[in-house]
Protein backbone atom coordinates (compact mmCIF):
# COMPACT_ATOMS: atom_id res chain seq x y z
CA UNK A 1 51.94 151.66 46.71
CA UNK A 2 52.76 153.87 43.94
CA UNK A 3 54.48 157.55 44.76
CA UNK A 4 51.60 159.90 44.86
CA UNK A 5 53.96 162.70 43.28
CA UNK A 6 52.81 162.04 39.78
CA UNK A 7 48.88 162.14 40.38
CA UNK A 8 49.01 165.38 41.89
CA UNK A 9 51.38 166.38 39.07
CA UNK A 10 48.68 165.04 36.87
CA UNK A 11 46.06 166.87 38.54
CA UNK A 12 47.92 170.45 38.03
CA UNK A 13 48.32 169.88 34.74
CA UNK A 14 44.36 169.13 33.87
CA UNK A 15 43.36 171.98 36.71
CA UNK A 16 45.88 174.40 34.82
CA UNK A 17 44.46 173.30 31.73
CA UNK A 18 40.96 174.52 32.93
CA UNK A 19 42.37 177.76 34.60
CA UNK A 20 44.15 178.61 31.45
CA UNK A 21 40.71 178.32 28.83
CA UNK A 22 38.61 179.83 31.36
CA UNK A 23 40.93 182.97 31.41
CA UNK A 24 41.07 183.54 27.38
CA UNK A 25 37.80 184.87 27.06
CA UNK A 26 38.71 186.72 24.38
CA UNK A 27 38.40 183.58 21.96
CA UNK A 28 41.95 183.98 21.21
CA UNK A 29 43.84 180.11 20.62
CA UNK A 30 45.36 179.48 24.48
CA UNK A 31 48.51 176.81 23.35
CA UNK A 32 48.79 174.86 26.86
CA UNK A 33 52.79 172.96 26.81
CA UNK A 34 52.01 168.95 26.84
CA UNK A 35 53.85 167.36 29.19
CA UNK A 36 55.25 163.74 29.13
CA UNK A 37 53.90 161.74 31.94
CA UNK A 38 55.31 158.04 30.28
CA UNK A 39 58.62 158.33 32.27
CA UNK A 40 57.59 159.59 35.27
CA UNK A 41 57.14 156.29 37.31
CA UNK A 42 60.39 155.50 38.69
CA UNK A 43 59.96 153.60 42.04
CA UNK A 44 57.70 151.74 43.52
CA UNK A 45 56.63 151.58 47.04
CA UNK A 46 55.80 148.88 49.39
CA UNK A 47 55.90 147.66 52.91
CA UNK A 48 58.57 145.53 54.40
CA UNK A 49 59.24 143.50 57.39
CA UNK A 50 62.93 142.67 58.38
CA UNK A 51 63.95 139.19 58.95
CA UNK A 52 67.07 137.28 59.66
CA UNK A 53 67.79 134.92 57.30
CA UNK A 54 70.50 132.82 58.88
CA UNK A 55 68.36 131.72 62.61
CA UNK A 56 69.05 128.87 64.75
CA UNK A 57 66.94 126.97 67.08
CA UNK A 58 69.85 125.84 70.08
CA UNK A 59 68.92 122.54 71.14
CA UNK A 60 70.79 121.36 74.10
CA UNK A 61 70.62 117.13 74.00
CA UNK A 62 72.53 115.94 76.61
CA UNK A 63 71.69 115.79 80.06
CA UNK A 64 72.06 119.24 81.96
CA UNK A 65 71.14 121.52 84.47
CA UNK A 66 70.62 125.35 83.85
CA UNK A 67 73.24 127.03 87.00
CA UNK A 68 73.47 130.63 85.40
CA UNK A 69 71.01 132.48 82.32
CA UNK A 70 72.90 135.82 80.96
CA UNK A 71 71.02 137.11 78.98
CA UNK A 72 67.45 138.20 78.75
CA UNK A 73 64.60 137.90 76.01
CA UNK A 74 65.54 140.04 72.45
CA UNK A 75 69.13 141.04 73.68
CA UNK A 76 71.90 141.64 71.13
CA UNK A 77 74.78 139.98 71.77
CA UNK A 78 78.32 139.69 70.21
CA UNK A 79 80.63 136.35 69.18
CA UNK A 80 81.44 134.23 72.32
CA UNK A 81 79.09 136.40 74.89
CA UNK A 82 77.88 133.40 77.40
CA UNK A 83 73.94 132.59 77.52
CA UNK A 84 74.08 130.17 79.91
CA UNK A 85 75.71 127.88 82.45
CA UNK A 86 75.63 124.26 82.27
CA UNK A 87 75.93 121.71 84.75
CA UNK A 88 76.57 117.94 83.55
CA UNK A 89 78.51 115.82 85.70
CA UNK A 90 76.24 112.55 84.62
CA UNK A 91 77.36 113.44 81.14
CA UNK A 92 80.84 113.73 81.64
CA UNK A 93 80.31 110.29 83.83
CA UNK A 94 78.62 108.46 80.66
CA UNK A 95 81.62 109.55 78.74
CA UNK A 96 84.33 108.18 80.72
CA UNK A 97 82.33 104.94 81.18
CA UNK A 98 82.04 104.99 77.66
CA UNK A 99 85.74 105.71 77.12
CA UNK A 100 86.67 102.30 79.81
CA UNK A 101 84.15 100.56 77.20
CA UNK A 102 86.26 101.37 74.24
CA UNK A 103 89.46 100.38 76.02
CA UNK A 104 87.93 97.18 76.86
CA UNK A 105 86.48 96.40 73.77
CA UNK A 106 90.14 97.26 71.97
CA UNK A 107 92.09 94.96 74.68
CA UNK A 108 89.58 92.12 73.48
CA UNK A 109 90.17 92.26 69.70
CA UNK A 110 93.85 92.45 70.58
CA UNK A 111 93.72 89.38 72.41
CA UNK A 112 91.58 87.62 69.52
CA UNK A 113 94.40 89.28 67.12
CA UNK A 114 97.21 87.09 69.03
CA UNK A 115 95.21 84.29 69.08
CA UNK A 116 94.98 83.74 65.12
CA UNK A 117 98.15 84.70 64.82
CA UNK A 118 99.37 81.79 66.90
CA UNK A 119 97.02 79.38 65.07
CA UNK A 120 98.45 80.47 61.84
CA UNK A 121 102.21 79.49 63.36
CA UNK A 122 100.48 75.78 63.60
CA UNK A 123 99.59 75.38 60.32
CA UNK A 124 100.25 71.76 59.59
CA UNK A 125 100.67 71.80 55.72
CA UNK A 126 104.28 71.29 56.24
CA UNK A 127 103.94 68.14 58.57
CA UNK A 128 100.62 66.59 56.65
CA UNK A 129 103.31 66.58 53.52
CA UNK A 130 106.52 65.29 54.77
CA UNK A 131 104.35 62.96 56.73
CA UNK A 132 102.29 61.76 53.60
CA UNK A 133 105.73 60.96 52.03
CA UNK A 134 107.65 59.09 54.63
CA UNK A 135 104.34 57.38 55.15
CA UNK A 136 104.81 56.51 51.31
CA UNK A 137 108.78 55.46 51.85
CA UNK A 138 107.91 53.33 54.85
CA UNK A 139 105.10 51.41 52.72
CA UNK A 140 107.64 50.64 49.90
CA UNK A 141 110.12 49.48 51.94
CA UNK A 142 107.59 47.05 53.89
CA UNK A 143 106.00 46.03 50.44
CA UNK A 144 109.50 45.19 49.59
CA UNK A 145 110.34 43.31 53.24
CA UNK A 146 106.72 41.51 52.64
CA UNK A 147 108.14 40.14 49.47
CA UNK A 148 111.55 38.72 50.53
CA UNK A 149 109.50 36.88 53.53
CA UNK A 150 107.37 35.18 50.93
CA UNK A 151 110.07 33.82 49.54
CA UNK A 152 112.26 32.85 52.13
CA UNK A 153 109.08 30.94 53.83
CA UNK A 154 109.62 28.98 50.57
CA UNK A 155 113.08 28.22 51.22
CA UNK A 156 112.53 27.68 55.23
CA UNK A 157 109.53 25.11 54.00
CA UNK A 158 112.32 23.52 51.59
CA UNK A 159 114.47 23.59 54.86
CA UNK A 160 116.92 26.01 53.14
CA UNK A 161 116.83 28.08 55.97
CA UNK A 162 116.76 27.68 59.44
CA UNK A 163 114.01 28.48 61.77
CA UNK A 164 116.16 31.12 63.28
CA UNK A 165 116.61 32.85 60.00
CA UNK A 166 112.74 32.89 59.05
CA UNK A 167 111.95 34.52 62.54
CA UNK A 168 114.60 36.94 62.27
CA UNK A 169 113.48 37.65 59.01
CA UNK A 170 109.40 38.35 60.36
CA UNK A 171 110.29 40.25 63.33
CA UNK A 172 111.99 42.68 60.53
CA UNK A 173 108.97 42.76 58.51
CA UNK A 174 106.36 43.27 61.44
CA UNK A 175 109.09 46.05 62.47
CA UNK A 176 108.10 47.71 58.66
CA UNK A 177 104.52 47.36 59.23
CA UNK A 178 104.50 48.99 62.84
CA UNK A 179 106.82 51.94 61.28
CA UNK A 180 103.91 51.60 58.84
CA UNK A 181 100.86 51.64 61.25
CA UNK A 182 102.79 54.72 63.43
CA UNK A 183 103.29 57.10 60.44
CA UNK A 184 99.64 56.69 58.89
CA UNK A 185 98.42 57.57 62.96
CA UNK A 186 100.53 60.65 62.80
CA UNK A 187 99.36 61.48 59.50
CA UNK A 188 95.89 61.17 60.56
CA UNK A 189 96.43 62.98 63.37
CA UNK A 190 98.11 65.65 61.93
CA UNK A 191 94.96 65.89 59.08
CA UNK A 192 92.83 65.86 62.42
CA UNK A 193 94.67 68.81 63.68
CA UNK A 194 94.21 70.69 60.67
CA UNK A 195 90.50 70.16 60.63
CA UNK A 196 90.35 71.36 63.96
CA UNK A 197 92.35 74.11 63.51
CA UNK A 198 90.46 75.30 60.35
CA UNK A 199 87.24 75.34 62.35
CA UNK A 200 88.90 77.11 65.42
CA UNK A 201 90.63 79.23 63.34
CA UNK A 202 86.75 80.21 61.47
CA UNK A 203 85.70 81.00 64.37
CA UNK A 204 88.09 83.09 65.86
CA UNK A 205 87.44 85.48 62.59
CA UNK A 206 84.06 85.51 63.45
CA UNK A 207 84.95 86.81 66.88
CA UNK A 208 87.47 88.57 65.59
CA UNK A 209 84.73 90.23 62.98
CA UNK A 210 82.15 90.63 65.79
CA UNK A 211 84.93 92.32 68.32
CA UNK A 212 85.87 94.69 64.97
CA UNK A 213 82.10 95.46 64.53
CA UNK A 214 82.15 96.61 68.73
CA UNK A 215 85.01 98.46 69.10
CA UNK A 216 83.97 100.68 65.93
CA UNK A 217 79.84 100.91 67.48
CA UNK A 218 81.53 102.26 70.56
CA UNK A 219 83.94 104.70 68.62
CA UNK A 220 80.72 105.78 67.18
CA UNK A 221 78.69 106.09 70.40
CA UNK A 222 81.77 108.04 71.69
CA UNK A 223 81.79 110.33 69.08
CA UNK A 224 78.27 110.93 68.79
CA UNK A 225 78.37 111.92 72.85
CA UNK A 226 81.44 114.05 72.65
CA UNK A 227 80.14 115.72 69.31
CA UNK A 228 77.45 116.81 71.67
CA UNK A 229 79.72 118.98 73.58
CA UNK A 230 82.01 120.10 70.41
CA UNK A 231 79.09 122.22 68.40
CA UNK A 232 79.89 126.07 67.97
CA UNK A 233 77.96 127.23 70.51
CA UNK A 234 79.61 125.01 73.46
CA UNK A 235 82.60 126.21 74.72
CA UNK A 236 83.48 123.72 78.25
CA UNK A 237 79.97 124.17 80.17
CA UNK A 238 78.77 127.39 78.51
CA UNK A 239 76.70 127.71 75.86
CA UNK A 240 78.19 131.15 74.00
CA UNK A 241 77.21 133.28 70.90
CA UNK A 242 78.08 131.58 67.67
CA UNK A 243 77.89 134.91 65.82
CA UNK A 244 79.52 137.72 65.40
CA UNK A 245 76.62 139.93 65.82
CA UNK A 246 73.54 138.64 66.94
CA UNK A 247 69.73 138.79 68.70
CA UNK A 248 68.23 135.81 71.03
CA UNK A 249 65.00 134.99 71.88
CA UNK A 250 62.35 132.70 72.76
CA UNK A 251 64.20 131.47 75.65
CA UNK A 252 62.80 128.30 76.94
CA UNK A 253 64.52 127.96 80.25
CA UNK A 254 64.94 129.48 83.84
CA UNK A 255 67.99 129.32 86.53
CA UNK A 256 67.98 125.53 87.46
CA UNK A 257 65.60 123.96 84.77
CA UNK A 258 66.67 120.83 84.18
CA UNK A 259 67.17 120.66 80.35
CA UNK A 260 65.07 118.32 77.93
CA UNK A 261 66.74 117.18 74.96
CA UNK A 262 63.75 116.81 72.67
CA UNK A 263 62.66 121.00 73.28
CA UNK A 264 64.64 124.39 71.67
CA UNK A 265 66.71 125.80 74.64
CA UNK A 266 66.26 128.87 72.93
CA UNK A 267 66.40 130.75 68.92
CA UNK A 268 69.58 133.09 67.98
CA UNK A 269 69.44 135.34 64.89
CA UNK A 270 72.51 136.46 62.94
CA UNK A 271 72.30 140.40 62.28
CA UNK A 272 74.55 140.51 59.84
CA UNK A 273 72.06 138.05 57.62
CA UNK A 274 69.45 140.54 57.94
CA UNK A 275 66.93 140.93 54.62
CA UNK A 276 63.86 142.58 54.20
CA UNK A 277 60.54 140.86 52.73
CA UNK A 278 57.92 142.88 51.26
CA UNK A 279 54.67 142.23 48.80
CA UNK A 280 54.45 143.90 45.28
CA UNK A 281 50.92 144.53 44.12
CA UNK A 282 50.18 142.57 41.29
CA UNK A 283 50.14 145.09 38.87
CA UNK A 284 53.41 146.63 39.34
CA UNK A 285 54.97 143.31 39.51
CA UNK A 286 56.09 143.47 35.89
CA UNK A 287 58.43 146.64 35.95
CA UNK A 288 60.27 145.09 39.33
CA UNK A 289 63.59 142.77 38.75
CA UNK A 290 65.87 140.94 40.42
CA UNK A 291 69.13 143.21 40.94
CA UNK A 292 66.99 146.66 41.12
CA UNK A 293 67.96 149.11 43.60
CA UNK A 294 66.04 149.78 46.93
CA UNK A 295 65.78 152.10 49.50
CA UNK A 296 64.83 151.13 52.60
CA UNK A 297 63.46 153.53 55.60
CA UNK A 298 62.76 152.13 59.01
CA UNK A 299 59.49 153.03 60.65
CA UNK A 300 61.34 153.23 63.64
CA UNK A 301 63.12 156.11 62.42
CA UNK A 302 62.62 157.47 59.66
CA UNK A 303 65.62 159.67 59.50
CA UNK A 304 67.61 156.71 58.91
CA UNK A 305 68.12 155.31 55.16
CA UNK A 306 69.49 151.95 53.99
CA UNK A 307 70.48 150.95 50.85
CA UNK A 308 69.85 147.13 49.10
CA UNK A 309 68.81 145.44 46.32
CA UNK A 310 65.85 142.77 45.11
CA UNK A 311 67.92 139.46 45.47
CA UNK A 312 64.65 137.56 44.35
CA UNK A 313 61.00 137.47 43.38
CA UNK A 314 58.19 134.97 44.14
CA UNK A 315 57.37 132.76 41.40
CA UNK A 316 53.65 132.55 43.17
CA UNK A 317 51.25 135.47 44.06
CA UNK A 318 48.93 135.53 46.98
CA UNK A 319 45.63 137.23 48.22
CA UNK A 320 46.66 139.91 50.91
CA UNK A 321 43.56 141.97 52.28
CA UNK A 322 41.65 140.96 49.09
CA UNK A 323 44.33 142.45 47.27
CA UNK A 324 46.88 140.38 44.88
CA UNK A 325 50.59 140.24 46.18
CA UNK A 326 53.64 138.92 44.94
CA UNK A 327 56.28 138.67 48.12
CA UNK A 328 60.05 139.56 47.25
CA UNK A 329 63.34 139.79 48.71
CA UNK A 330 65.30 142.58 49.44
CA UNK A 331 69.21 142.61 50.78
CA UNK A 332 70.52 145.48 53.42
CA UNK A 333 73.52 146.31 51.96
CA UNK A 334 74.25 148.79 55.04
CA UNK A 335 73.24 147.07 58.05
CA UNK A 336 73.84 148.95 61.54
CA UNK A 337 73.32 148.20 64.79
CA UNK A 338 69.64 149.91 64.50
CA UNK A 339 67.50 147.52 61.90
CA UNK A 340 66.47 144.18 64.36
CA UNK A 341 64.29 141.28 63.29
CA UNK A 342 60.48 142.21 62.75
CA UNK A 343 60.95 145.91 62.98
CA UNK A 344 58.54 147.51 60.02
CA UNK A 345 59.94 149.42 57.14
CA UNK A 346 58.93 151.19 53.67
CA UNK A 347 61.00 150.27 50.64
CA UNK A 348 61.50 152.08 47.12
CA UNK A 349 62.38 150.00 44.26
CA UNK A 350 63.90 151.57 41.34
CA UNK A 351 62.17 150.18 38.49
CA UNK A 352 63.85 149.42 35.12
């Protein structure tokens, strides 16, 4: 609404107009001062509602039981002032369970940890190589015995040697071959090993990876439950006043409900985030900016005055009453403990 002052000043001016001819009868030129209405519009006027902008709905998503309720719909209260009493031993139960779970979980990557690092003591590189070589030595050295008993089976056919010599001379080479025959078994063996240990030693990753993969799903599950207890508003088994000034209401719950994690326990307002929203009408939209000063009076009391200013400005209008609105925002730059959420008041906005 536009301040009325300057239609009635309006209207003086055309009724003194009127007195003023009416009175010079005498024909006489009546000079009547012009006066300069272009400047007069200085405010406009409009009605606002006061909200809070920073409001929480409290959600309470573990299981609980309501023992005490302290405060009572649309009470101010102040940081840390207790709203209710909680009850959740079957809470506190699920966490230590879920604590033994973690331990658990930790012993058993532990115990894979040892595991692998005893299989990586047996790695059989080492043994496969010296074994490959001796296994080449002992070869040579029956290649070489095979040789000489070639030819002295020549000389014990010529009779050059005795029969006694030629045996002696075999049991020495069959001695190579068995040195031979035991050295490629332990080599084998030994490349068996390995194989086996690469594939235990795969899979004990993979347990190891899976156990890794636990532990940290339970650290998360952990965290998740005990986060539950750690917000702002929990302090042990109350639920307290996260602000330092503040109004609660729509509480949802009575002295032993039985909380349900899915439903608002109840919505707290910050009053020192209070703002007022009003509607412009369309045609005075123009001369309003962000920045411009307000006054604010309360309907509740209209002796009281606040100061603010228009912090911002729809970019959309709407149809209000069949009349065009555009909705704005308005900070309370000296909030007391008066001005509560909802309560009606009528602002002036200096215009520019």
């Amino acid at each position: 609404m536009i301040a009325t002052r300057n239609i009635i000043l309006v209207l003086l001016v055309i009724s003194l107009a009127f007195i003023v001819t009416g009175c010079s009868g005498n024909g006489e030129e009546t000079h009547v001062e012009e006066v300069d209405l272009s400047q007069e519009l200085k405010t406009v006027e409009a009605f606002g509602l006061v909200k809070a902008e920073e409001t929480k709905n409290i959600i309470i998503d573990f299981p609980a039981t309501v023992e005490e309720i302290f405060v009572k719909e649309g009470q101010q209260i102040s940081f840390q002032d207790p709203i209710f009493t909680l009850d959740f031993p079957q809470y506190v139960s699920e966490i230590f369970n879920k604590e033994n779970e973690l331990m658990i979980a930790g012993l058993e990557k532990q115990k894979i940890e040892k595991n692998l690092q005893g299989l990586y003591r047996e790695n059989r590189e080492l043994e496969i190589e010296k074994l490959t070589n001796d296994l080449s030595f002992a070869q040579t050295v029956y290649d070489q015995y095979l040789s000489e008993l070639q030819g002295h089976e020549k000389l014990h056919t010529a009779g050059a040697i005795s029969q006694q010599e030629f045996d002696k001379i075999r049991r020495e080479v069959e001695e190579k071959k068995k040195l031979v025959d035991d050295i490629d078994y332990q080599l084998q063996e030994a490349k068996y090993k390995k194989e086996q240990f690469l594939l235990k030693q795969e899979a004990e990753n993979d347990q190891l990876r899976i156990q890794k993969e636990r532990v940290a799903q339970v650290e998360n599950q952990l965290a998740l439950m005990k986060d539950k207890l750690n917000k702002a508003y929990m302090k042990e088994n109350q639920v307290v006043c996260q602000y330092q000034d503040a109004v609660i209401y729509d509480i949802q719950y009575a002295l032993g409900d039985i909380v349900d994690p899915t439903l608002k326990a109840f919505t707290i307002a910050s009053l020192d985030s209070l703002i007022i929203e009003a509607n412009i009408v369309e045609e005075f939209i123009r001369d309003v900016e962000i920045g411009a000063s307000a006054k604010i009076i309360p309907v509740a009391d209209r002796g009281r005055d606040y100061t603010g200013k228009v912090v911002s400005i729809s970019n959309m209008a709407f149809q209000i009453n069949g009349e065009t609105v555009i909705p704005i925002r308005i900070s309370v730059e000296n909030t007391d403990h008066f001005l509560m959420p909802n309560y009606n008041v009528d602002v002036f906005i200096d215009l520019q």
